[in-house]
C-alpha atoms as a PDB file:
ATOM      1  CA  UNK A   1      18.076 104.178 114.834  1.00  0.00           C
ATOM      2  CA  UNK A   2      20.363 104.449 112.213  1.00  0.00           C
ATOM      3  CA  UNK A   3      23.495 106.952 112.445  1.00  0.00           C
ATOM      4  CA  UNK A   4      24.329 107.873 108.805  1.00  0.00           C
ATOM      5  CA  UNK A   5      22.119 108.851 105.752  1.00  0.00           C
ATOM      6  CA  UNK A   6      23.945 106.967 102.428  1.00  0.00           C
ATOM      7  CA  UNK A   7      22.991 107.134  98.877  1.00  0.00           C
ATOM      8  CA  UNK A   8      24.254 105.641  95.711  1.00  0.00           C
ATOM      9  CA  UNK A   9      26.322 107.845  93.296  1.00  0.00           C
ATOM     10  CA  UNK A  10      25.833 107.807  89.279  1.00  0.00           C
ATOM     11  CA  UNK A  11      28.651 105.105  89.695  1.00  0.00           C
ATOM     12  CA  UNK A  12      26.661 103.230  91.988  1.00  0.00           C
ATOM     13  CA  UNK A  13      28.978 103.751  95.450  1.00  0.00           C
ATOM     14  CA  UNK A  14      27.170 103.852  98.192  1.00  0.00           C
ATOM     15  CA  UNK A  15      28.175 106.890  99.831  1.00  0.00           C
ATOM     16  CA  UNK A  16      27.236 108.670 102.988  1.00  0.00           C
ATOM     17  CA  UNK A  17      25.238 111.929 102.582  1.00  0.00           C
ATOM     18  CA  UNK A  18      25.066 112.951 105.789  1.00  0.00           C
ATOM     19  CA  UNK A  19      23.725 112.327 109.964  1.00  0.00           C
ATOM     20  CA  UNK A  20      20.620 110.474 110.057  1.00  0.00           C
ATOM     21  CA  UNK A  21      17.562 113.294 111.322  1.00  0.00           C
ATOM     22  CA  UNK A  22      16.994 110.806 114.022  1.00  0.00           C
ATOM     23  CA  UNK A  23      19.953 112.553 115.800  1.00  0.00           C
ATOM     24  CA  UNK A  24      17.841 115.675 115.979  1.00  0.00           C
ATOM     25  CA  UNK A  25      15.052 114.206 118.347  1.00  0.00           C
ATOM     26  CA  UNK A  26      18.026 112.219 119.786  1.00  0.00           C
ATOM     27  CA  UNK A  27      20.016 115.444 120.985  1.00  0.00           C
ATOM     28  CA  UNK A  28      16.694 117.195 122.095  1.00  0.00           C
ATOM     29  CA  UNK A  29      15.883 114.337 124.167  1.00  0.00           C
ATOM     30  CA  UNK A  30      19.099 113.743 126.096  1.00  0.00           C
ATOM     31  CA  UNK A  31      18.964 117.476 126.408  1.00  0.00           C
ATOM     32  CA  UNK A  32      15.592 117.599 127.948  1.00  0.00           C
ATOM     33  CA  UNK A  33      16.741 114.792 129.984  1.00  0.00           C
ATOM     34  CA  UNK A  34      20.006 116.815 131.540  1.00  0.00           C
ATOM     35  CA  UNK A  35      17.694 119.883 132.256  1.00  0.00           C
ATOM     36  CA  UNK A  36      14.880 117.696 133.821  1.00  0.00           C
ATOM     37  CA  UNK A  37      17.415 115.338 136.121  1.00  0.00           C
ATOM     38  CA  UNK A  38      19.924 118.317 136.961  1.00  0.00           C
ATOM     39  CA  UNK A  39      16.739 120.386 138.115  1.00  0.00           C
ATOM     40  CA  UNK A  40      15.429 117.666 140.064  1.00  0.00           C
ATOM     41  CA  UNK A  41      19.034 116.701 141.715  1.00  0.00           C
ATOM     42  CA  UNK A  42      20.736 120.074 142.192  1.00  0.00           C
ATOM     43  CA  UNK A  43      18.867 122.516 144.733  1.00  0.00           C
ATOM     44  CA  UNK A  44      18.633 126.238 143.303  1.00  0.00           C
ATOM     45  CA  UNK A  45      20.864 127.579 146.148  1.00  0.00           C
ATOM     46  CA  UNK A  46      24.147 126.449 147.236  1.00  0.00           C
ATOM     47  CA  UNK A  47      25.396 128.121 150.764  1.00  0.00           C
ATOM     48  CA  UNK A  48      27.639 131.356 149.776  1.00  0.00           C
ATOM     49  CA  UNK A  49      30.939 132.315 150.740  1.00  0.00           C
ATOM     50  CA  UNK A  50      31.216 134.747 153.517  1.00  0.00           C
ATOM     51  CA  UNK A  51      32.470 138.020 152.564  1.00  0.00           C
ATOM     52  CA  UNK A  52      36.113 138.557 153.866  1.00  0.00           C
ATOM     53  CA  UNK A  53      36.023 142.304 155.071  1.00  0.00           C
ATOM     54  CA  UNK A  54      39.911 142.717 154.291  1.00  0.00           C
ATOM     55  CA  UNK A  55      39.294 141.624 151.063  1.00  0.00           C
ATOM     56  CA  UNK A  56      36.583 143.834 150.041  1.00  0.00           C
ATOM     57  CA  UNK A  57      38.193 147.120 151.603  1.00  0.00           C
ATOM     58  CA  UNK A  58      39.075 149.082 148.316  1.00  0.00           C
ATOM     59  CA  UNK A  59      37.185 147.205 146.154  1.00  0.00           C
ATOM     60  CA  UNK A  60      34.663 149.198 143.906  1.00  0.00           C
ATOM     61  CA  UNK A  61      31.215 148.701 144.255  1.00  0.00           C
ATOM     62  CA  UNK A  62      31.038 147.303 140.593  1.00  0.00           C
ATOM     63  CA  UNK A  63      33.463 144.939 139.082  1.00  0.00           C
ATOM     64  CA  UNK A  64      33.475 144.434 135.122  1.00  0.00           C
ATOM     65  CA  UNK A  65      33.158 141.085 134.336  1.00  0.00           C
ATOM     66  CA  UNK A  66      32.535 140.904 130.896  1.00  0.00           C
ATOM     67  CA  UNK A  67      33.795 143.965 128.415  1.00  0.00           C
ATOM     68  CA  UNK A  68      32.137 145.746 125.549  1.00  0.00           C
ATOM     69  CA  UNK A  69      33.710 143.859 122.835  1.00  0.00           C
ATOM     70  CA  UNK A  70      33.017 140.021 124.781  1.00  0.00           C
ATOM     71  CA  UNK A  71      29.344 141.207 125.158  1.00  0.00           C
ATOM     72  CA  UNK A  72      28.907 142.112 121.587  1.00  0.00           C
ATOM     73  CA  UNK A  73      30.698 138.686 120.489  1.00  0.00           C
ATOM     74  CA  UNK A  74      28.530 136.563 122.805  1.00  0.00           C
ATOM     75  CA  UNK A  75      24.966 138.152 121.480  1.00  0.00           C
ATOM     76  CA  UNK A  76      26.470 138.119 117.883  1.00  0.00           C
ATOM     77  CA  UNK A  77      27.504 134.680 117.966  1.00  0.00           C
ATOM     78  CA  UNK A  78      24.303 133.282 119.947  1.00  0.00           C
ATOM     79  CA  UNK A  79      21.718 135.264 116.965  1.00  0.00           C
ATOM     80  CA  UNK A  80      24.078 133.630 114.252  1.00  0.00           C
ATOM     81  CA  UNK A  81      23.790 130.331 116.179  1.00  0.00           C
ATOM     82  CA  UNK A  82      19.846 130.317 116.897  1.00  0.00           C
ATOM     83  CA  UNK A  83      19.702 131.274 112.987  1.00  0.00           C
ATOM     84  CA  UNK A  84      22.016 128.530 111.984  1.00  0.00           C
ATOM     85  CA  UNK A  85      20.293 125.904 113.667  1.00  0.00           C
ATOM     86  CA  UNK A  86      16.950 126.786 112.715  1.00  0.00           C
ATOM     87  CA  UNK A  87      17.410 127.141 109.217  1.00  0.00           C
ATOM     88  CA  UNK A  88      19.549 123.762 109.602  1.00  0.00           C
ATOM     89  CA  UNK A  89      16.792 121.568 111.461  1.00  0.00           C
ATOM     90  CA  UNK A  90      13.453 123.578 110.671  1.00  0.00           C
ATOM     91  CA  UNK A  91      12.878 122.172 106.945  1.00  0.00           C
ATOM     92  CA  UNK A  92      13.837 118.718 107.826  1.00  0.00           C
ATOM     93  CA  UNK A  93      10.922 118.437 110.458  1.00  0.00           C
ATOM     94  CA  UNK A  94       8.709 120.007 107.705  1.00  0.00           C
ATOM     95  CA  UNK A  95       9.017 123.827 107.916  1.00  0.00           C
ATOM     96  CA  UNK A  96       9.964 124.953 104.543  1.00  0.00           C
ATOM     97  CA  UNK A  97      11.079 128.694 103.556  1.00  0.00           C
ATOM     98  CA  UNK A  98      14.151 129.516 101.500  1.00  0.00           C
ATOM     99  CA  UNK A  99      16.514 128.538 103.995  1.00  0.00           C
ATOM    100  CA  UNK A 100      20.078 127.791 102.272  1.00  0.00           C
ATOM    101  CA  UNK A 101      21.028 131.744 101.948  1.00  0.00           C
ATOM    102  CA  UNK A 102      19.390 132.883 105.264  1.00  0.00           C
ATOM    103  CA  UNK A 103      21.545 129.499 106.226  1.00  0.00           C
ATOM    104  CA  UNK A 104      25.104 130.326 104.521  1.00  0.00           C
ATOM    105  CA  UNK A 105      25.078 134.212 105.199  1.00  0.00           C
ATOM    106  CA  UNK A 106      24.833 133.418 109.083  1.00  0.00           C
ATOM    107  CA  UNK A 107      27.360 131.084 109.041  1.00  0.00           C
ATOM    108  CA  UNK A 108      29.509 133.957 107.403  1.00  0.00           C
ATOM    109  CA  UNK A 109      28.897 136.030 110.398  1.00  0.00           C
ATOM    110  CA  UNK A 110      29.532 133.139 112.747  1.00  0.00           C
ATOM    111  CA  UNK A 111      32.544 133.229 111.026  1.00  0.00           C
ATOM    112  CA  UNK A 112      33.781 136.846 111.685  1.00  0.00           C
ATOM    113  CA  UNK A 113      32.587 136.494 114.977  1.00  0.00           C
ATOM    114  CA  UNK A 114      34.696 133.490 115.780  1.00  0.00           C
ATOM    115  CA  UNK A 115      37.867 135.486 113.831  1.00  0.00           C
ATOM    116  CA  UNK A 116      37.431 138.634 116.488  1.00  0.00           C
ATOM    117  CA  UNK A 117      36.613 136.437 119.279  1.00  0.00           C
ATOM    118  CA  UNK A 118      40.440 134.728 118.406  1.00  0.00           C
ATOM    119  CA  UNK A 119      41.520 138.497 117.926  1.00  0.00           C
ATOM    120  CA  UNK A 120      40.573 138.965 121.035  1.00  0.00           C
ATOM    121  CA  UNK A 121      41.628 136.687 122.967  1.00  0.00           C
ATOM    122  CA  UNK A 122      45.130 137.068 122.175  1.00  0.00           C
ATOM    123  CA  UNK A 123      44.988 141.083 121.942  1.00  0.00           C
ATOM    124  CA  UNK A 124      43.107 141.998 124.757  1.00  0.00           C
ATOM    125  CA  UNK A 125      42.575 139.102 127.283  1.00  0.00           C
ATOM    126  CA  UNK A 126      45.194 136.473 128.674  1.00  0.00           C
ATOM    127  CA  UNK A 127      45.196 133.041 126.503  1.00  0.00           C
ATOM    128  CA  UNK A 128      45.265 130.963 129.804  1.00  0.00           C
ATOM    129  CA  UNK A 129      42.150 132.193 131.589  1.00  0.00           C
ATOM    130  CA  UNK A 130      40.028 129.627 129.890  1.00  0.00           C
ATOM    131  CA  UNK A 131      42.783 126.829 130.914  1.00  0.00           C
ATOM    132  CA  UNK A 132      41.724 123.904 133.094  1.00  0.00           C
ATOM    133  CA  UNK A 133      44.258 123.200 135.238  1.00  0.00           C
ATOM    134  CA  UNK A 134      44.879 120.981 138.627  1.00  0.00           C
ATOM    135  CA  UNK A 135      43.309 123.791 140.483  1.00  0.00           C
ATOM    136  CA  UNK A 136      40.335 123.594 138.220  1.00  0.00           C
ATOM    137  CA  UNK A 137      40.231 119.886 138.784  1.00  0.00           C
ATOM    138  CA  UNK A 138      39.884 120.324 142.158  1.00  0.00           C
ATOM    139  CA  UNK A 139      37.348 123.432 142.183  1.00  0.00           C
ATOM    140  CA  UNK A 140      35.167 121.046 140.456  1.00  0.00           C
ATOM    141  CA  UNK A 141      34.985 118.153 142.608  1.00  0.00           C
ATOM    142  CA  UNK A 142      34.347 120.330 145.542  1.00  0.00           C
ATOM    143  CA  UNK A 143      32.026 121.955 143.491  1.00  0.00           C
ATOM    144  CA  UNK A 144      29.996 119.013 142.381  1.00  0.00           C
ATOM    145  CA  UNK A 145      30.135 117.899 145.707  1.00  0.00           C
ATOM    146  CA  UNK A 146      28.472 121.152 147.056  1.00  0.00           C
ATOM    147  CA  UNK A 147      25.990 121.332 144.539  1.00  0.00           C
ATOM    148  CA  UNK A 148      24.201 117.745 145.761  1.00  0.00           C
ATOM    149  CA  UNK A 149      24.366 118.531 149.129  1.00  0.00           C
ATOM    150  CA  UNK A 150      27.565 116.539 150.302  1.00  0.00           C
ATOM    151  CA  UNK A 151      29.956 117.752 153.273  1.00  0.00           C
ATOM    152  CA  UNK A 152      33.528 118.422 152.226  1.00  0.00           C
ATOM    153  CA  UNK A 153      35.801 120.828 151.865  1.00  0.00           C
ATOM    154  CA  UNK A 154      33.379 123.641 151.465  1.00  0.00           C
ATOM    155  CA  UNK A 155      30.921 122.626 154.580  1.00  0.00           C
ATOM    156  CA  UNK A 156      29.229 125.726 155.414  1.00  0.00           C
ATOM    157  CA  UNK A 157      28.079 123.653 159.045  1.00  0.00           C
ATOM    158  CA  UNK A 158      25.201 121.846 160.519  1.00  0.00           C
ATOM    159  CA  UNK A 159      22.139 122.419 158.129  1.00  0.00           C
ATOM    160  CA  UNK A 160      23.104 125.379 155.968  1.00  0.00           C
ATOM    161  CA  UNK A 161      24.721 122.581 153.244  1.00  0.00           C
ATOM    162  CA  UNK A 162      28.045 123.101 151.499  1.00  0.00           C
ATOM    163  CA  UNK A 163      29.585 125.703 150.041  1.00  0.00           C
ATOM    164  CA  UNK A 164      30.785 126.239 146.315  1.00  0.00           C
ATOM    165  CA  UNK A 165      34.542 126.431 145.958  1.00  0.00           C
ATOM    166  CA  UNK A 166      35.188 130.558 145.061  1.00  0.00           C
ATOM    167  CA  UNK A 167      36.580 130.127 141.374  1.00  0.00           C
ATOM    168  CA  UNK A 168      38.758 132.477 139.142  1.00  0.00           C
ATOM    169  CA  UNK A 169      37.054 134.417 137.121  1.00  0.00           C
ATOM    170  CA  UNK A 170      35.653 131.737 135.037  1.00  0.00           C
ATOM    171  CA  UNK A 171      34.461 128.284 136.941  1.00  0.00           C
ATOM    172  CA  UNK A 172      35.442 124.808 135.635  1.00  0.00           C
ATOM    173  CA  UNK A 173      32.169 124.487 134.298  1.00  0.00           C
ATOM    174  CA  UNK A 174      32.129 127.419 131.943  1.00  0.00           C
ATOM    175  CA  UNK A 175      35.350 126.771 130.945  1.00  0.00           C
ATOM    176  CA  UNK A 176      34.151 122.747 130.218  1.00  0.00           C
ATOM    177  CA  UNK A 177      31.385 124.265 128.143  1.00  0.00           C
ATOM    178  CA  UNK A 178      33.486 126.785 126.419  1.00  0.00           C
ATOM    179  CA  UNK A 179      36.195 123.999 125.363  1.00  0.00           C
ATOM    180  CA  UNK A 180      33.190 121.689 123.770  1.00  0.00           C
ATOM    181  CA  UNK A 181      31.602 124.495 122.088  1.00  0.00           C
ATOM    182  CA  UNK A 182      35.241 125.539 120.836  1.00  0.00           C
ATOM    183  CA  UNK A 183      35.077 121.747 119.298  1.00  0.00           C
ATOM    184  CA  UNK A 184      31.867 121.658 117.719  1.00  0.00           C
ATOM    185  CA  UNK A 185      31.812 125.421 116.179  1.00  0.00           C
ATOM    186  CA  UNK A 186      34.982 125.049 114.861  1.00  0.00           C
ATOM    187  CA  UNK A 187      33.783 121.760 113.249  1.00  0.00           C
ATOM    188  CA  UNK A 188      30.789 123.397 111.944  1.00  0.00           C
ATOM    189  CA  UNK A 189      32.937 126.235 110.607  1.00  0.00           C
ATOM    190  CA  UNK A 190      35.271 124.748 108.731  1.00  0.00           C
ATOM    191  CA  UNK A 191      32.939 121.819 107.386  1.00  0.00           C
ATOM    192  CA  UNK A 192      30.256 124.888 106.533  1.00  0.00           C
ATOM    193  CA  UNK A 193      33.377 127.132 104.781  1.00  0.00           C
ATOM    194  CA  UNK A 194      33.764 123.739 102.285  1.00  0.00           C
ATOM    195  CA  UNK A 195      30.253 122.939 101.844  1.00  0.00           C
ATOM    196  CA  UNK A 196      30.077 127.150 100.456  1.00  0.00           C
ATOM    197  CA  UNK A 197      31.709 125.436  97.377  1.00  0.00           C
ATOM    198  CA  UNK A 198      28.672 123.933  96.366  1.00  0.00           C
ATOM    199  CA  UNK A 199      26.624 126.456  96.233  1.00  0.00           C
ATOM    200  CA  UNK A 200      26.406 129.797  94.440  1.00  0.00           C
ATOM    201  CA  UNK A 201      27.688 132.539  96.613  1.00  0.00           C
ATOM    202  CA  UNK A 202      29.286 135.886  95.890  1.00  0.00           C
ATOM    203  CA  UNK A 203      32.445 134.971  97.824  1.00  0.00           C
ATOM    204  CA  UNK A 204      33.823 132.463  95.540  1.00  0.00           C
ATOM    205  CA  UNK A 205      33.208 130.186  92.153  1.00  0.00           C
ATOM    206  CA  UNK A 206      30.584 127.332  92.481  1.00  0.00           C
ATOM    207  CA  UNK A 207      33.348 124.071  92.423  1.00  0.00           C
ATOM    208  CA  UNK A 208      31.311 120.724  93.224  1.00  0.00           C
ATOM    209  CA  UNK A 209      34.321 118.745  92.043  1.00  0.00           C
ATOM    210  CA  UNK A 210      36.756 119.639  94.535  1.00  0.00           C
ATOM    211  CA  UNK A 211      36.227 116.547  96.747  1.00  0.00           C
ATOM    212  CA  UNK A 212      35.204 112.904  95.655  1.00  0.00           C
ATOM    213  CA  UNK A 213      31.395 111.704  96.622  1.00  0.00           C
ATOM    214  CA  UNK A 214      32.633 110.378  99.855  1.00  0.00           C
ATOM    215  CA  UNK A 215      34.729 113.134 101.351  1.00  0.00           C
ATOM    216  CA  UNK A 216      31.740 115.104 100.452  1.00  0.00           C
ATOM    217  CA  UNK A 217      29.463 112.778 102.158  1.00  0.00           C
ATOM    218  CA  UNK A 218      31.734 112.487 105.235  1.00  0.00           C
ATOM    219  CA  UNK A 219      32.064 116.350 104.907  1.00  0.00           C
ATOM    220  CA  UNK A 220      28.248 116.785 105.516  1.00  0.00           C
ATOM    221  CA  UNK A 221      28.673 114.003 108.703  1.00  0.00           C
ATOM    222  CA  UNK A 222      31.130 115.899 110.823  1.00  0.00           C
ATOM    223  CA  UNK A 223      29.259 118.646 110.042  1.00  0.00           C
ATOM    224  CA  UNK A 224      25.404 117.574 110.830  1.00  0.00           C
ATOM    225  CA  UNK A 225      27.376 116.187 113.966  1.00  0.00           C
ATOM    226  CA  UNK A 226      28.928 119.483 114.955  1.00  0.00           C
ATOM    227  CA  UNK A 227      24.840 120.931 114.326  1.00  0.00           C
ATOM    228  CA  UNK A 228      23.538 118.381 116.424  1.00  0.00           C
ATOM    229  CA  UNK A 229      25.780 119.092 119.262  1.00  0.00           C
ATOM    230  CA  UNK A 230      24.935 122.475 119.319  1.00  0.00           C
ATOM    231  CA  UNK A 231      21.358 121.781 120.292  1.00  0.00           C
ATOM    232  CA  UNK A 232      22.356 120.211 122.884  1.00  0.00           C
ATOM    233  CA  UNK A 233      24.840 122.653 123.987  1.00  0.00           C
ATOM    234  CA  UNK A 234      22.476 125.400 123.486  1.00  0.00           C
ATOM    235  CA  UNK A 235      19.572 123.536 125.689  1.00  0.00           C
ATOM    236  CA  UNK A 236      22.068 123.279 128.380  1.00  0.00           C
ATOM    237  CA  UNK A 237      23.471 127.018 127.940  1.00  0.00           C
ATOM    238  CA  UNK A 238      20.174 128.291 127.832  1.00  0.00           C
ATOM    239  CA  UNK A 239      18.848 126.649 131.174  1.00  0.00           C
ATOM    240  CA  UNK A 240      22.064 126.867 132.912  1.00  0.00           C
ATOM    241  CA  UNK A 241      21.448 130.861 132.121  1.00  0.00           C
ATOM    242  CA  UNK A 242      18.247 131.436 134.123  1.00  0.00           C
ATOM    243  CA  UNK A 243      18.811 129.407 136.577  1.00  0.00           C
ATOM    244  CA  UNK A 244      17.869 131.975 139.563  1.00  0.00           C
ATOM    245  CA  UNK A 245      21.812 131.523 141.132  1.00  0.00           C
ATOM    246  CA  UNK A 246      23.371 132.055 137.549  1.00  0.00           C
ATOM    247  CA  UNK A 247      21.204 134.486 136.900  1.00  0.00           C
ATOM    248  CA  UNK A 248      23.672 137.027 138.054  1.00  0.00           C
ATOM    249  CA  UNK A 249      26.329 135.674 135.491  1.00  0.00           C
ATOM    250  CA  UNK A 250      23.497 136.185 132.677  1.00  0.00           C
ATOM    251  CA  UNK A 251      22.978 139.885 133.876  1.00  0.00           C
ATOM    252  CA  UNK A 252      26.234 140.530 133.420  1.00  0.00           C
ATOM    253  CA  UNK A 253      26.779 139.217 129.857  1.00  0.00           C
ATOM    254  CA  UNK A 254      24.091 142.171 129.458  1.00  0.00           C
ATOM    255  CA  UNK A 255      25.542 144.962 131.088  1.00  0.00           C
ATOM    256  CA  UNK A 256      29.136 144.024 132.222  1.00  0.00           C
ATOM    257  CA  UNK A 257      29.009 143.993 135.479  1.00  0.00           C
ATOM    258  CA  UNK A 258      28.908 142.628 138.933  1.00  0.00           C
ATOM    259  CA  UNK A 259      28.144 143.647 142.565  1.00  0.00           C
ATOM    260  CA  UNK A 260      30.821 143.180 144.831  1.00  0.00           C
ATOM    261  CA  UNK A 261      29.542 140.946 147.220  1.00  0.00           C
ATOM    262  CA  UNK A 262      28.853 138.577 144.208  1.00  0.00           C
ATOM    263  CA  UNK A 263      32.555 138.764 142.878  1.00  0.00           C
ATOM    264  CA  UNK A 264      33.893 138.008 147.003  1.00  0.00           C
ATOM    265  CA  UNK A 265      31.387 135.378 147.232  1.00  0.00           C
ATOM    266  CA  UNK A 266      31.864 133.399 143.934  1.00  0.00           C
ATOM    267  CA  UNK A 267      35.630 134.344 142.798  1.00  0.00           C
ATOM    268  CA  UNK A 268      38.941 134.217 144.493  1.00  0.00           C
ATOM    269  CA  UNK A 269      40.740 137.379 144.422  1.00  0.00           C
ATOM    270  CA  UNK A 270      43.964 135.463 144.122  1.00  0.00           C
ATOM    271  CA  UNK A 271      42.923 134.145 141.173  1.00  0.00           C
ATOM    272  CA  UNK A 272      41.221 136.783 139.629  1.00  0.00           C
ATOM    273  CA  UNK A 273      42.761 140.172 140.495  1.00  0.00           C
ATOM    274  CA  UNK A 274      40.490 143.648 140.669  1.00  0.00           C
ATOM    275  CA  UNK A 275      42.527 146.358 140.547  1.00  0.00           C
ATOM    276  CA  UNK A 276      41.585 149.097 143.955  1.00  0.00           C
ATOM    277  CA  UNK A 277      39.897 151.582 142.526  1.00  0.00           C
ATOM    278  CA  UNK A 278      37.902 154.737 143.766  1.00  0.00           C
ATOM    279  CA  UNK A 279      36.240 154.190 140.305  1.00  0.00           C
ATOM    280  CA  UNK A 280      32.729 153.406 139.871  1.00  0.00           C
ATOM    281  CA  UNK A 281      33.637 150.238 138.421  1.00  0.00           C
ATOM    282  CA  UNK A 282      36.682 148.484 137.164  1.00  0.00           C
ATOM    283  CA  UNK A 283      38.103 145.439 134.875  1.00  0.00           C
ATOM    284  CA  UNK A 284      38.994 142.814 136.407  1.00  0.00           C
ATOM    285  CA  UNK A 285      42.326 140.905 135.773  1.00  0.00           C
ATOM    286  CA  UNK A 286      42.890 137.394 134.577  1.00  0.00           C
ATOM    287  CA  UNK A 287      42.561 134.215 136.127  1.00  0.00           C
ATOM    288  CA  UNK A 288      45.258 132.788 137.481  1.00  0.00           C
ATOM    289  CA  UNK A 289      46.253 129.126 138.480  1.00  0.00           C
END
């Protein structure tokens, strides 16, 4: 299998052009491989906290978990991400349509949605929820351990299995996902913003000459391997999402919230903080370490 496309230049230097579309089958094999083995390893249900009664008196009977504005980012940023990569991969395994603009326009609004997603974070959520710390660490072991059926910290006693560590409001694992999607879409982005240059576009002047034919080629690498870690991101994210004991976290990406017993059962109120309410439903604080 080879790793890099190259090509020679009207000066004859042989240049690279891009990742070889080997990668593509590559990334949704491994992919299919992940979803097949962690199916086959990890049971569907992991024994539940019990629900402390002195921590749920006050509570409301919804908690948001997700707001308005994280919701909207989310869906935005998955349809510009599904469009991306199938205007990306599609022609190269012999679907042809006029892909570049469909191609460069969502990668504009991947763009924005990244910018209010930063926005925010900073103006409207705490910075260090998505921070893995030793806590973290830990929650994950336990957590790993519980999911294939090992006794440790979290033993729920003879025959029920172990128990997942309660998390903040975010587990390790989300935040582990978020951090190497962070990697690769930020990649993509900035690669994507350069490679605009070549093409005509009403944002700025067509300027092909702004990097030698290397840095262009390598330009195109980091950014086919940014796109090819995305499919295998977005296999993962998309199994890991109706799985039937995440299905509750998919739910509420839809309509922002969660039942109580789920947010006692899954998340430490130490860590993440609900405000007593007599409301219907409130936000939830950040996570804390």
């Amino acid at each position: 299998m080879e790793f890099l496309r190259r090509a020679l230049n009207p000066w004859g230097e042989n240049v690279p052009i891009g990742v070889s579309w080997d990668l593509i089958w590559a990334a949704v094999i491994v992919g299919s491989v992940f979803v097949v083995g962690h199916a086959l390893l990890v049971p569907k249900k992991v024994g539940a906290a019990e629900i402390d009664e002195d921590e749920a008196r006050g509570l409301p009977e919804k908690v948001q978990r997700h707001t308005v504005g994280a919701r909207g980012f989310h869906w935005s940023m998955s349809v510009a991400m599904f469009v991306l990569l199938i205007t990306a991969f599609f022609p190269v395994v012999g679907i042809r349509f006029p892909w570049v603009t469909i191609h460069w326009i969502a990668g504009v609004v991947l763009i924005l949605t990244v910018l209010y997603h930063i926005w925010h974070v900073f103006a409207k959520q705490d910075f260090w929820t998505m921070w893995i710390g030793r806590r973290d660490v830990e929650e994950g072991r336990d957590s790993l351990k519980a999911a294939l059926g090992r006794s440790g910290e979290g033993e729920a006693g003879a025959g029920s299995g172990s128990r997942r560590p309660r998390a903040g409001k975010y587990p390790v694992d989300q935040k582990m996902f978020h951090h190497a999607a962070m990697i690769v879409t930020i990649g993509a982005v900035v690669t994507g913003i350069l490679m605009m240059f070549r093409i005509d576009n009403f944002l700025w002047a067509e300027n092909t000459y702004m990097f030698s034919d290397a840095a262009w080629g390598w330009i195109y690498v980091i950014h086919g391997i940014c796109g090819i870690g995305l499919i295998f991101l977005v296999i993962a994210h998309v199994y890991f999402a109706i799985r039937p004991e995440k299905r509750w976290m998919t739910w509420s990406m839809i309509h922002g919230l969660i039942d109580r017993e789920k947010y006692l059962q899954n998340h430490d109120p130490k860590r993440w903080v609900v405000a007593e309410s007599g409301s219907d439903a409130v936000e939830a604080g950040a996570d804390g370490d």
